[in-house]
Protein backbone atom coordinates (compact mmCIF):
# COMPACT_ATOMS: atom_id res chain seq x y z
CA UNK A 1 -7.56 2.83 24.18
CA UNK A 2 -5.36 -0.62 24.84
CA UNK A 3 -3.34 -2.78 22.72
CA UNK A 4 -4.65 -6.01 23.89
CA UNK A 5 -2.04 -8.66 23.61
CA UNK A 6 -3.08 -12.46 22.68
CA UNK A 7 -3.98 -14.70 24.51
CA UNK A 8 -4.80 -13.35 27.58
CA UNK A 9 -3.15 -14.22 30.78
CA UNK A 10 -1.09 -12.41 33.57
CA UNK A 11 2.38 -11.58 31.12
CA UNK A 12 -0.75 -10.53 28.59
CA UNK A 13 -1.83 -7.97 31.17
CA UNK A 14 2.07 -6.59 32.05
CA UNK A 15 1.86 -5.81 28.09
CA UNK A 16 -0.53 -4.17 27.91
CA UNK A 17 -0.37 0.25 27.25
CA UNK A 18 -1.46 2.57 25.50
CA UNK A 19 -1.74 3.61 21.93
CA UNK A 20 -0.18 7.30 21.23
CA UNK A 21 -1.96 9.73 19.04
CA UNK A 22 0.95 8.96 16.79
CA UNK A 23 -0.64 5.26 16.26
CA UNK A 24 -3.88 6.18 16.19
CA UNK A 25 -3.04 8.48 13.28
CA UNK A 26 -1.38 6.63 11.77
CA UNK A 27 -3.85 3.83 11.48
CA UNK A 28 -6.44 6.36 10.02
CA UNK A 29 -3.91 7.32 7.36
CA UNK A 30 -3.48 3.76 5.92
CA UNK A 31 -7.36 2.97 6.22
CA UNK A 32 -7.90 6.36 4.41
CA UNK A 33 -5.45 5.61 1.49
CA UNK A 34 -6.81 2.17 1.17
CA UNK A 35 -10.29 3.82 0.15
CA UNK A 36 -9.28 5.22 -2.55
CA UNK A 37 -9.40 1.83 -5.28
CA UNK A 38 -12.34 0.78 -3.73
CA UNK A 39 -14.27 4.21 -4.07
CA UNK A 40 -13.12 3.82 -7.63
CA UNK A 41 -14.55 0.45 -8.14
CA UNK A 42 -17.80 1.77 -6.56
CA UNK A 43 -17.86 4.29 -8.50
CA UNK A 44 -17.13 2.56 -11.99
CA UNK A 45 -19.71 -0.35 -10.85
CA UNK A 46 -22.85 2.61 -10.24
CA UNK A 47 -21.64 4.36 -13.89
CA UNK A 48 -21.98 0.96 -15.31
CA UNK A 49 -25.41 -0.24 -13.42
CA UNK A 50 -26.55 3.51 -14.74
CA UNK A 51 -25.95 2.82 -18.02
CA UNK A 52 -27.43 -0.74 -18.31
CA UNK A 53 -30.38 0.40 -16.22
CA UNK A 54 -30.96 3.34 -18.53
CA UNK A 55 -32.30 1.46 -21.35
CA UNK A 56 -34.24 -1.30 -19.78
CA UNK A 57 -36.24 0.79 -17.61
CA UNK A 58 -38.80 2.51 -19.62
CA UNK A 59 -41.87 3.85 -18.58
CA UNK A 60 -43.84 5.83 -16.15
CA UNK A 61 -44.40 3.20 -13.37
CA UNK A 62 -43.76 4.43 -10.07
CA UNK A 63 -41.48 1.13 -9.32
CA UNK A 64 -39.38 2.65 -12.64
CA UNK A 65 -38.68 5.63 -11.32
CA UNK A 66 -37.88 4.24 -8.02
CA UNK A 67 -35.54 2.27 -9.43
CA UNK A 68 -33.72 5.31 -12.44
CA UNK A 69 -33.78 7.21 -9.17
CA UNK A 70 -31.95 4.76 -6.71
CA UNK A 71 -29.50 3.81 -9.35
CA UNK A 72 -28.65 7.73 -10.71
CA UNK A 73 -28.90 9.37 -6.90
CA UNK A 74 -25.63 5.71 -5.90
CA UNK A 75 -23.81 6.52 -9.10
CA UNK A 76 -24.23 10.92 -8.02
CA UNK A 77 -23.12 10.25 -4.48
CA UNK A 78 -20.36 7.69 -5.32
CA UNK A 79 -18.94 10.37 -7.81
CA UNK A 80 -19.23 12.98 -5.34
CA UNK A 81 -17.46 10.80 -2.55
CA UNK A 82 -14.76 10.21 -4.96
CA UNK A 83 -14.44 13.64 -5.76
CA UNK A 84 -14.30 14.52 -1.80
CA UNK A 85 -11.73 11.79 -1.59
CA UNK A 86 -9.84 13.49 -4.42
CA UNK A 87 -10.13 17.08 -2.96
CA UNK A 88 -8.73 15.83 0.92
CA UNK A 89 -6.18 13.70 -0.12
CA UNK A 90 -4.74 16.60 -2.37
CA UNK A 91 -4.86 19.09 0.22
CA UNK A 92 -7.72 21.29 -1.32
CA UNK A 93 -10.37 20.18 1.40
CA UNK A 94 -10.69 18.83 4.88
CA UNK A 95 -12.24 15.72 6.01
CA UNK A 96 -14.74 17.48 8.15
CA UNK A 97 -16.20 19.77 5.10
């Protein structure tokens, strides 16, 4: 992997070397941290669409259960991906569990 220096051109080129491990780590540290408030606000969004949803849709139709389904299996996965989130960034699991 290059840094790629803007715009292109000869001096561009002489620039140009590669990122350390050090860098690359880095940058997934920072894009992991900023996950964490918008997790959350996927998270609160699916608890909310779960319990609007919950007392509109009534019935047996197959489209109705589709849709309890879809909304209950986001708001289960978001909570579980926030909980995953939790559990890594506090030491008590790693990323590739």
């Amino acid at each position: 992997m290059t840094i790629h220096q803007f715009p292109h051109g000869e001096e561009a080129a002489a620039n140009e070397r590669p990122i350390t491990e050090g860098e690359i780590d880095k940058l997934h540290s920072e894009a992991f941290r900023n996950l964490e408030g918008r997790i959350s606000d996927c998270v609160w969004m699916s608890v909310i669409a779960l319990e609007l949803i919950a007392g509109t849709i009534e019935g047996t139709e197959e489209k109705h259960e589709k849709a309890m389904f879809a909304v209950c299996e986001t708001a289960t996965k978001l909570k579980q991906l926030k909980a995953d989130y939790q559990a890594v960034w506090y030491g008590e699991k790693k990323l590739s569990d």
